[in-house]
Protein backbone atom coordinates (compact mmCIF):
# COMPACT_ATOMS: atom_id res chain seq x y z
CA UNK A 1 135.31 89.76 97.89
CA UNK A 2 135.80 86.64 99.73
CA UNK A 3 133.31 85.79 102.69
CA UNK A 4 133.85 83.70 105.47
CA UNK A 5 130.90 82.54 107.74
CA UNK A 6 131.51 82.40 111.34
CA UNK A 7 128.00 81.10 111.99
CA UNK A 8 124.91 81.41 110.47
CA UNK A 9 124.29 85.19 111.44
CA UNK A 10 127.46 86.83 111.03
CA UNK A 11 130.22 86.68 108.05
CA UNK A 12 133.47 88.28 107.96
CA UNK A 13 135.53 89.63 104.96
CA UNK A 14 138.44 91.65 104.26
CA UNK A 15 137.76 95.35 102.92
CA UNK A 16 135.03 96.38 100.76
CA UNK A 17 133.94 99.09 98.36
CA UNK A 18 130.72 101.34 97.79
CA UNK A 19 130.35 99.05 94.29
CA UNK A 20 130.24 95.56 96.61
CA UNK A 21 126.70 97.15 97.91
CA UNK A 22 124.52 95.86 95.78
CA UNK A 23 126.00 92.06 96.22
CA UNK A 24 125.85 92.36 99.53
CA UNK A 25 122.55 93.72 99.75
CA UNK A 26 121.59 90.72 97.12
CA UNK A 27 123.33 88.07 98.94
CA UNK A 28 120.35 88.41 102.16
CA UNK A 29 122.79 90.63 104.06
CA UNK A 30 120.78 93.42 106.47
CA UNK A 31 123.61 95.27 107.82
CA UNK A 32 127.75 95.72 107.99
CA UNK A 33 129.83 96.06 110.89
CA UNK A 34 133.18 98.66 109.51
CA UNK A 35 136.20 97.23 112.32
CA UNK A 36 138.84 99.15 109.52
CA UNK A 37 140.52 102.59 110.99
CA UNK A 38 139.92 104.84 108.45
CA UNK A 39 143.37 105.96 106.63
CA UNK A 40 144.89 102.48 107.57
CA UNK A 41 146.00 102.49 103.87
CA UNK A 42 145.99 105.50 101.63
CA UNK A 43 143.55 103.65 98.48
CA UNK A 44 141.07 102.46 101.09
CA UNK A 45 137.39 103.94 100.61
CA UNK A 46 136.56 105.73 103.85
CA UNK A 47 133.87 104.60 106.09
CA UNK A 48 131.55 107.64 105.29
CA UNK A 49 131.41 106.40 101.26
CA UNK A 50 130.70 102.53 102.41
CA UNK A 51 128.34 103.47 104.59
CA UNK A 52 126.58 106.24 101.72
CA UNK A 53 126.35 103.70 99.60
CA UNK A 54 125.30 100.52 101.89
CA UNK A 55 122.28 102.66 103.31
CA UNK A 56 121.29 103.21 99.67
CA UNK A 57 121.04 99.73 98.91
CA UNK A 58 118.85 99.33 102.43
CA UNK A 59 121.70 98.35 104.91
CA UNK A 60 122.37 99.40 107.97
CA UNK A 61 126.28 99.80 108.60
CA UNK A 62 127.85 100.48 112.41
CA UNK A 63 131.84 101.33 112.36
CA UNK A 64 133.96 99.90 115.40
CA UNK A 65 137.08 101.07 114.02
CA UNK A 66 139.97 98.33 115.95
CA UNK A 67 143.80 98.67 115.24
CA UNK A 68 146.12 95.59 115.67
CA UNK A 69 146.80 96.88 119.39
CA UNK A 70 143.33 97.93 120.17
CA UNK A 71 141.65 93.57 120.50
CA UNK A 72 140.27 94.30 123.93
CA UNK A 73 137.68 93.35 126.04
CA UNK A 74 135.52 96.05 125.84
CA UNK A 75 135.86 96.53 121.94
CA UNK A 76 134.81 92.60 121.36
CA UNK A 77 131.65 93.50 124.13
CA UNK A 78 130.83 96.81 121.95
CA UNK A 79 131.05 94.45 118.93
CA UNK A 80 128.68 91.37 120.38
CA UNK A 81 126.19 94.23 121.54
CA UNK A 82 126.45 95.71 117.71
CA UNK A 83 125.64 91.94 116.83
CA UNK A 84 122.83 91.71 119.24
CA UNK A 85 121.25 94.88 118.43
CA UNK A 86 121.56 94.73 114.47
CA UNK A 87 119.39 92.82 111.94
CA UNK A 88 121.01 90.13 111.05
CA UNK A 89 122.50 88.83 109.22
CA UNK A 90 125.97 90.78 109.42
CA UNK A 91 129.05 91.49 107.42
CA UNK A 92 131.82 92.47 109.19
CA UNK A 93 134.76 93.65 107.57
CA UNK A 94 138.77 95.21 108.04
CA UNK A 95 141.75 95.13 105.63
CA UNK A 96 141.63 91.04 105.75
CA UNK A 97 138.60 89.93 108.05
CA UNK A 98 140.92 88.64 110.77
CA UNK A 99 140.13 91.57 113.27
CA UNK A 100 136.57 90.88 112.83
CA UNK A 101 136.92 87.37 113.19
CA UNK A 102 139.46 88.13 116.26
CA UNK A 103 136.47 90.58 118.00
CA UNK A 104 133.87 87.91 117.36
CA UNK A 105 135.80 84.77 118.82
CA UNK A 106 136.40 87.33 122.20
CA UNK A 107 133.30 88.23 122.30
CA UNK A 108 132.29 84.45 121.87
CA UNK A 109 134.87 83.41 124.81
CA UNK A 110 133.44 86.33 127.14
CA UNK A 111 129.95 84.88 127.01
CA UNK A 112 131.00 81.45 127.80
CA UNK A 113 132.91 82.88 130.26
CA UNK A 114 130.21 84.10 131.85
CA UNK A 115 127.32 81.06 130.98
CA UNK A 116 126.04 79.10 134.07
């Protein structure tokens, strides 16, 4: 599992298993945005078994599910409010971590967008 930190709140990584849990949980992770369609490839875990498994290592897990057509607007709003509104820090994950990296860096332009 390779991470990449966006900033000092939020990494993203490509897909992950019910056995990365406890790393996660270890490495000061608190919860794990899912932006992977489920059935996107047939030997993928599907978001109900991450999400058993990262509640029972004390994580809280939200899925945004985003295909490669579906980078809107409103999906990288829905995914800064999941930011704002979950303990940080935050995972984010799809098959590579370029989605979630996509949503955050809209969500990112949005806000400036709208700064004074």
């Amino acid at each position: 599992m390779e991470m990449r930190a966006l900033t000092p709140g939020l990494s993203v990584t490509g897909q992950i298993t019910p056995a990365d849990m406890p790393q996660i949980a270890a490495q000061g992770f608190r919860a794990i945005i899912c932006n992977r369609p489920d059935g996107e490839e047939a030997d993928q875990p599907s978001f109900g078994q991450v999400e058993h498994a990262a509640r029972a290592a004390g994580l809280e897990m939200r899925y945004l599910p985003i295909s490669h057509d579906d980078l809107t607007a409103p999906k990288a709003q829905a995914f800064a409010k999941l930011l704002a509104d979950l303990p940080g820090p935050v995972l984010a994950y799809c098959r590579s971590g370029m989605r979630s990296a996509t949503l955050w860096s809209m969500a990112q332009s949005h806000q400036d967008h709208l700064a004074p």
